[in-house]
N, C-alpha and C. Protein backbone atom coordinates (compact mmCIF):
# COMPACT_ATOMS: atom_id res chain seq x y z
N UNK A 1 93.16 62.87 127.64
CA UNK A 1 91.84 63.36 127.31
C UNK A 1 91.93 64.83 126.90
N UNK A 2 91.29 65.11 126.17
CA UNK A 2 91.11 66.52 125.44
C UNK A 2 90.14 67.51 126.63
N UNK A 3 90.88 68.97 126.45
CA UNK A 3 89.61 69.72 127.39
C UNK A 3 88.18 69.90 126.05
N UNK A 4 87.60 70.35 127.29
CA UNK A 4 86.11 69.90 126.28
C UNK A 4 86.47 71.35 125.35
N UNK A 5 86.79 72.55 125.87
CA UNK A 5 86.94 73.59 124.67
C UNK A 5 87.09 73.34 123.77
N UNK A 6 88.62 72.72 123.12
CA UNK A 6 89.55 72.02 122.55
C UNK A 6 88.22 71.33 121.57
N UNK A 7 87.58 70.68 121.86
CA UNK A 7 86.61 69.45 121.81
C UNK A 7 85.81 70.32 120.55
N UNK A 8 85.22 71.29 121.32
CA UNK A 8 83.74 72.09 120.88
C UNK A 8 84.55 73.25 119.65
N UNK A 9 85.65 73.84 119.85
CA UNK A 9 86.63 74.65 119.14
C UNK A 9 86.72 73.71 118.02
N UNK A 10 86.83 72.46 117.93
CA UNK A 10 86.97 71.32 117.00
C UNK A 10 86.00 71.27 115.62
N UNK A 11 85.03 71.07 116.69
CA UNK A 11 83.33 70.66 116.19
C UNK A 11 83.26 71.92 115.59
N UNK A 12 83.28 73.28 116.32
CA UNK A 12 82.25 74.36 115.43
C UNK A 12 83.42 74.74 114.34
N UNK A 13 84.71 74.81 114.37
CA UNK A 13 85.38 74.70 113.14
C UNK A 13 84.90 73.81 112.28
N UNK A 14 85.05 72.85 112.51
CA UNK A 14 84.63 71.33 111.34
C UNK A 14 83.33 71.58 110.66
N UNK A 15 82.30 72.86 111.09
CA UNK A 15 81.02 72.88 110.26
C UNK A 15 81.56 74.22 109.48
N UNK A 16 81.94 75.23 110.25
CA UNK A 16 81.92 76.38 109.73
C UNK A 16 82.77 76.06 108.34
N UNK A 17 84.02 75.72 108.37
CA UNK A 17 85.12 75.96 107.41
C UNK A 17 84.39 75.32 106.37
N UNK A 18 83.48 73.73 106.24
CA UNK A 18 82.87 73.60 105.46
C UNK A 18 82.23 74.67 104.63
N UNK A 19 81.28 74.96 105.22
CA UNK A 19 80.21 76.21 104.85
C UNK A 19 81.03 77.54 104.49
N UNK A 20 82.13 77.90 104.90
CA UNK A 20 82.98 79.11 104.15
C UNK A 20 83.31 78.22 103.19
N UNK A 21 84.35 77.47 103.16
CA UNK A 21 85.08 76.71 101.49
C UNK A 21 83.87 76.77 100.77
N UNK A 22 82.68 75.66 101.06
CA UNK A 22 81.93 75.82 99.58
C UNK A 22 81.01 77.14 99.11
N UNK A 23 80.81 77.83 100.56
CA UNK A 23 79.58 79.56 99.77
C UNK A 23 80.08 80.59 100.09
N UNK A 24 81.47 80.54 100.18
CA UNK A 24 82.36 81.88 100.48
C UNK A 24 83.35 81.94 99.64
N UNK A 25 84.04 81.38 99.57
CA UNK A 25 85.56 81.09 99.17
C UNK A 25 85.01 80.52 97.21
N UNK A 26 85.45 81.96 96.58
CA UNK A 26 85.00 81.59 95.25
C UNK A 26 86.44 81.40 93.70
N UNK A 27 86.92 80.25 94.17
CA UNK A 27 87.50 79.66 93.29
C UNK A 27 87.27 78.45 92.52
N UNK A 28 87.55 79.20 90.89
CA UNK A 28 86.45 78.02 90.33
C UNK A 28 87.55 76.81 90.10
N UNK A 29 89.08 76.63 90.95
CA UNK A 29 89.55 75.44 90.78
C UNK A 29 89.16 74.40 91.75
N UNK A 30 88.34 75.22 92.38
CA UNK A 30 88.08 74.00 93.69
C UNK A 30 86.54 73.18 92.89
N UNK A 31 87.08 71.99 92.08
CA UNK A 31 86.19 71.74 91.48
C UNK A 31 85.48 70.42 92.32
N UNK A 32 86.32 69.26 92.49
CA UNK A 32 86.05 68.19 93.34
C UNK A 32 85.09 68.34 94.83
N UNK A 33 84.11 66.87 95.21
CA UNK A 33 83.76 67.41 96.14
C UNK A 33 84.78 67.13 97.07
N UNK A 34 84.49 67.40 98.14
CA UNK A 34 85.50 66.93 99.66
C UNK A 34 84.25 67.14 100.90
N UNK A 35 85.51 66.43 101.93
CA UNK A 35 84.64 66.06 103.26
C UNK A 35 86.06 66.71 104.31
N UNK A 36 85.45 67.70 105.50
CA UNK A 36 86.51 68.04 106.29
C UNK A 36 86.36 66.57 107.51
N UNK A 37 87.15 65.47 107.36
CA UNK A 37 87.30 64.54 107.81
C UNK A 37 87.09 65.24 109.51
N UNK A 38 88.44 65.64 109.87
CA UNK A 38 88.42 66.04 111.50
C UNK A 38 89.32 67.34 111.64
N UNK A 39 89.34 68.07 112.48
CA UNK A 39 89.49 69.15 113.46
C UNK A 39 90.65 69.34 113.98
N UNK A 40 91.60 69.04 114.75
CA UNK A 40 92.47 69.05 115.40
C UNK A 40 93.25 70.51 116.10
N UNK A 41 92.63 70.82 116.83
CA UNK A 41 92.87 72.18 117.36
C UNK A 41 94.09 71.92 118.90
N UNK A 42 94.90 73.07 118.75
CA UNK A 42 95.79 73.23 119.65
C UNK A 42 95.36 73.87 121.57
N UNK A 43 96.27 73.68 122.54
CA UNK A 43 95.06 74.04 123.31
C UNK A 43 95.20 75.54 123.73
N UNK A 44 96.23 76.31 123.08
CA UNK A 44 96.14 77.77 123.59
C UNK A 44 94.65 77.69 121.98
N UNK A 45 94.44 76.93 121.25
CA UNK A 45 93.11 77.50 120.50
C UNK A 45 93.69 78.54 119.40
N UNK A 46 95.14 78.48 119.02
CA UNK A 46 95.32 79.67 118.11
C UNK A 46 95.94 78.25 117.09
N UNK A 47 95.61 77.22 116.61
CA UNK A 47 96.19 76.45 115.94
C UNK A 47 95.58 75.35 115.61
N UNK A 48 94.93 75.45 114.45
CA UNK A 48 94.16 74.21 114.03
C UNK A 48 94.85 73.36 113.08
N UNK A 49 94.89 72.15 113.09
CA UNK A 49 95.03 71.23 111.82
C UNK A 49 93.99 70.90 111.05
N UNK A 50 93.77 71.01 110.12
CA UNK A 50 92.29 70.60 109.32
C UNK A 50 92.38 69.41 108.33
N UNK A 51 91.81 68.05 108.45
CA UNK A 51 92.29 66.92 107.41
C UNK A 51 91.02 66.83 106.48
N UNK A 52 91.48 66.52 104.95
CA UNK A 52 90.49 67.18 104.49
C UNK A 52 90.70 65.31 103.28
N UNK A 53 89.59 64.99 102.92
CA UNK A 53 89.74 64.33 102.02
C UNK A 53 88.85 64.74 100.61
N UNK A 54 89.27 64.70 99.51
CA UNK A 54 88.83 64.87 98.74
C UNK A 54 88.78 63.57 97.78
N UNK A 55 87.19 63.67 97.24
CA UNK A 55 86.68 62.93 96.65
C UNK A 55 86.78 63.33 94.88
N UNK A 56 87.80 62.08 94.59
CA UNK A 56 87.67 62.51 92.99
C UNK A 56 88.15 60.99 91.98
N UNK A 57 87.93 60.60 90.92
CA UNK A 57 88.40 59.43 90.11
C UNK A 57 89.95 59.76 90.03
N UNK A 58 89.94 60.97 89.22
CA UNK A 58 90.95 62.01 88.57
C UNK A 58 91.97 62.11 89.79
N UNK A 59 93.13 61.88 89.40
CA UNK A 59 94.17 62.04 90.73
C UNK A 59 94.73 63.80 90.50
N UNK A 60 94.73 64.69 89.65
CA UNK A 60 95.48 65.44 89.17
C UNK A 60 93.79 66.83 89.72
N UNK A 61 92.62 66.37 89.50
CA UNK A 61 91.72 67.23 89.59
C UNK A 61 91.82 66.92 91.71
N UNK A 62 91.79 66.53 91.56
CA UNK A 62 92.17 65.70 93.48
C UNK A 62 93.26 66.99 93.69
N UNK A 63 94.65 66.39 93.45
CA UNK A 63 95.17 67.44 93.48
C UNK A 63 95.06 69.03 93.50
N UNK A 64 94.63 69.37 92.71
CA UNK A 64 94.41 70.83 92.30
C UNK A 64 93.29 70.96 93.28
N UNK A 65 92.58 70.79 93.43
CA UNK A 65 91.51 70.83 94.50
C UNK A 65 92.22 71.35 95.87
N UNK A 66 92.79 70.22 96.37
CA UNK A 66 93.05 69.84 97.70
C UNK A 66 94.45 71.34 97.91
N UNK A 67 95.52 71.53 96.99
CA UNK A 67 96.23 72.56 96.81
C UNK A 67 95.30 74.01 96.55
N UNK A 68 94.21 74.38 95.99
CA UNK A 68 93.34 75.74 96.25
C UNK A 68 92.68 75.87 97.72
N UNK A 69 92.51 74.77 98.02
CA UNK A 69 91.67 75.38 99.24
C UNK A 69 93.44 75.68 100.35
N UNK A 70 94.18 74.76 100.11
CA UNK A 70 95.55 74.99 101.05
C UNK A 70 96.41 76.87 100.62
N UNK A 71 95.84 77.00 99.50
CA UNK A 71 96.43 78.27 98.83
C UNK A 71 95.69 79.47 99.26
N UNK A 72 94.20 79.13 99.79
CA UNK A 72 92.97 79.51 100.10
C UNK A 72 93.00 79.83 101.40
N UNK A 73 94.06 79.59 102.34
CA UNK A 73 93.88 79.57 103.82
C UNK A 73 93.87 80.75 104.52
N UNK A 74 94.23 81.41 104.12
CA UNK A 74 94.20 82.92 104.27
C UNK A 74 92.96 83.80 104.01
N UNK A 75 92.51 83.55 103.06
CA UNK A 75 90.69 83.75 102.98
C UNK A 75 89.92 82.80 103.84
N UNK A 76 90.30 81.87 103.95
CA UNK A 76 89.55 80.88 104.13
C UNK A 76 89.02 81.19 105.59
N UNK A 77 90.61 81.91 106.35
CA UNK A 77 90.56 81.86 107.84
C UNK A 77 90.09 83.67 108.05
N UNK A 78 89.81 84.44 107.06
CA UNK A 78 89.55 85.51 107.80
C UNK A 78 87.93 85.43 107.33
N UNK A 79 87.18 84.74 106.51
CA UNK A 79 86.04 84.41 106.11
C UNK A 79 85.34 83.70 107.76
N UNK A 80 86.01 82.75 108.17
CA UNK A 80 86.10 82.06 109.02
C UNK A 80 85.49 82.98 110.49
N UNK A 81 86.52 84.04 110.69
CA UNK A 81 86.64 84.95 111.15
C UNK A 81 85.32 85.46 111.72
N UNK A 82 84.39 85.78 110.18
CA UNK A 82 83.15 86.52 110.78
C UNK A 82 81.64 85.23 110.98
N UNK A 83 82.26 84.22 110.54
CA UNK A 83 81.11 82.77 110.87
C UNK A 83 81.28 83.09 112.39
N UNK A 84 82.60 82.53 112.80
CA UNK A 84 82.46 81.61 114.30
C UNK A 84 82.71 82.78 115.57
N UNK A 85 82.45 82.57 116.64
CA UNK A 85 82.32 83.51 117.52
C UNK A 85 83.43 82.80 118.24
N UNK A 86 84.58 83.52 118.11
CA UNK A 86 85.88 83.22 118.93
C UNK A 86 86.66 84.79 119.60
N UNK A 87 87.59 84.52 119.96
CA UNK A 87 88.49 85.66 120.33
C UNK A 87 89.44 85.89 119.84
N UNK A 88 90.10 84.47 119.05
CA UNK A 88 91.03 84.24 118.60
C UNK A 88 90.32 83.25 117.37
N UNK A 89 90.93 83.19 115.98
CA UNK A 89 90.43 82.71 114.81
C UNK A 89 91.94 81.79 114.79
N UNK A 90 92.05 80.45 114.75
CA UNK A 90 92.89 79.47 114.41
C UNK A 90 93.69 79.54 113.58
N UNK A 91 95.22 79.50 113.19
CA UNK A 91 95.82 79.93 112.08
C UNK A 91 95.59 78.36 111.31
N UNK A 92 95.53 77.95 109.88
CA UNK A 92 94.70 77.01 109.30
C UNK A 92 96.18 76.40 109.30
N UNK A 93 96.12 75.13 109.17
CA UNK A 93 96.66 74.12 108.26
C UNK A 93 96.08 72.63 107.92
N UNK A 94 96.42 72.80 106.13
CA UNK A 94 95.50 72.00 105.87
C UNK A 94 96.54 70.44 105.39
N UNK A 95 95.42 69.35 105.90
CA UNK A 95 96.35 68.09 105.44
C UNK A 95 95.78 67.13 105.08
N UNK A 96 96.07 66.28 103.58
CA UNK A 96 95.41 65.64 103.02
C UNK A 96 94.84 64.38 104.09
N UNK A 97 93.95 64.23 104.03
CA UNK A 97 93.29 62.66 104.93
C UNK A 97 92.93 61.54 103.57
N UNK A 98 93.39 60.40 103.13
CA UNK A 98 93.74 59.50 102.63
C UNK A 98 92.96 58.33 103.33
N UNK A 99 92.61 58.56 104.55
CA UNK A 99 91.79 57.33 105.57
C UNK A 99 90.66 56.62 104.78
N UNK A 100 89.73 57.28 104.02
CA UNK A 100 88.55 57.38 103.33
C UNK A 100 88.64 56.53 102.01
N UNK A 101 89.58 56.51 101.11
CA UNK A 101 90.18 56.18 100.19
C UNK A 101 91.00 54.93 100.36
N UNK A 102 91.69 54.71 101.87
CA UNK A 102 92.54 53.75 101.94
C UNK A 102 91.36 52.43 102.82
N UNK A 103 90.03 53.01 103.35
CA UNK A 103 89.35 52.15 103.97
C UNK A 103 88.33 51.53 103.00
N UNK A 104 88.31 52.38 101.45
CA UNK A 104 87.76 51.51 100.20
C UNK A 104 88.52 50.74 99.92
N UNK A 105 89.63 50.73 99.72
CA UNK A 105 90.70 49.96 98.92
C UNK A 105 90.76 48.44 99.76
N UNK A 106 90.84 48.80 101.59
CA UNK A 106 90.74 47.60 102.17
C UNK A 106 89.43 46.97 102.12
N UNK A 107 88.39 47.55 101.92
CA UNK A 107 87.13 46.88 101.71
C UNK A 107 87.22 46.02 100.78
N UNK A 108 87.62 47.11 99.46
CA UNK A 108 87.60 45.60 98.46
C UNK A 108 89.02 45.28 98.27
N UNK A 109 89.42 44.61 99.03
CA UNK A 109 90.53 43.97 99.18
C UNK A 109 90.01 42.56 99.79
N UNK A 110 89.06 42.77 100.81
CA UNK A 110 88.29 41.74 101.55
C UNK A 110 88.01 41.27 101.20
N UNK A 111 86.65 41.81 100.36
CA UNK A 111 86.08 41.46 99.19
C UNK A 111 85.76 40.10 98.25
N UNK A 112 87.64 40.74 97.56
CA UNK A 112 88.21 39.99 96.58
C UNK A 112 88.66 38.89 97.59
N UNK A 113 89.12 38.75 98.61
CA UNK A 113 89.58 37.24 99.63
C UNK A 113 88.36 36.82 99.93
N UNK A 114 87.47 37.40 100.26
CA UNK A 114 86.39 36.51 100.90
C UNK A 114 85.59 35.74 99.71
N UNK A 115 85.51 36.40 98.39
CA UNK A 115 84.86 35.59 97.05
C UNK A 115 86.07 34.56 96.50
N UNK A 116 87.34 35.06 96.87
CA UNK A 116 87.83 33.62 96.46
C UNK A 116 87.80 32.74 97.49
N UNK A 117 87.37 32.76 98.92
CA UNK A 117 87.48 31.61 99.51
C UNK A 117 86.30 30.60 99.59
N UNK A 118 85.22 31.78 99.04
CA UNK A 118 83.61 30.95 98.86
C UNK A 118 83.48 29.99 97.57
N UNK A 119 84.95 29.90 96.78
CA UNK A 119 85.24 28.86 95.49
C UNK A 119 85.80 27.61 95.65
């Protein structure tokens, strides 16, 4: 079980970093939208993982996206800095989350089995 810090250190990262990436952090390659999937914070609290999925058709605009905000982490985390009320600000790392993308693909995967078995 997680301590609840850990927990809440999670949560108020997972809104803030949103809200810095899209009205702080002004790079016009970060074109795609995205979703900060989940949180994953360490328990001395100086170490976050951040999984991030990005939403795009384009695999190459996906890319470039998902690589600015990772190039970005350094703004990202001293932006960060003056949002959240910590003692210590999390050193970032960011990692693609694929969950989102791979739980469409199994949907219609279903889909396609369950309409051929209704033939």
């Amino acid at each position: 079980m997680k301590p609840a810090r850990t927990e809440r250190m999670a949560s108020e990262l997972q809104k803030a970093l949103y809200e810095v990436i899209t009205r702080k952090i002004k790079n016009p390659l970060i074109t795609e939208m995205f979703s900060i999937t989940r949180v994953e914070v360490s328990k001395d609290l100086s170490y976050a993982k951040v999984y991030i999925s990005v939403f795009s058709a384009d695999p190459v605009k996906k890319k470039i996206t998902f690589d600015e905000i990772k190039k970005s982490s350094k703004e990202i985390r001293y932006e960060l800095a003056k949002e959240i009320r910590a003692r210590i600000v999390p050193e970032l790392d960011f990692e693609q989350d694929d969950s989102i993308a791979y739980g469409d693909k199994m949907e219609k995967l279903f889909l396609k089995i369950e309409g051929k078995d209704k033939n």
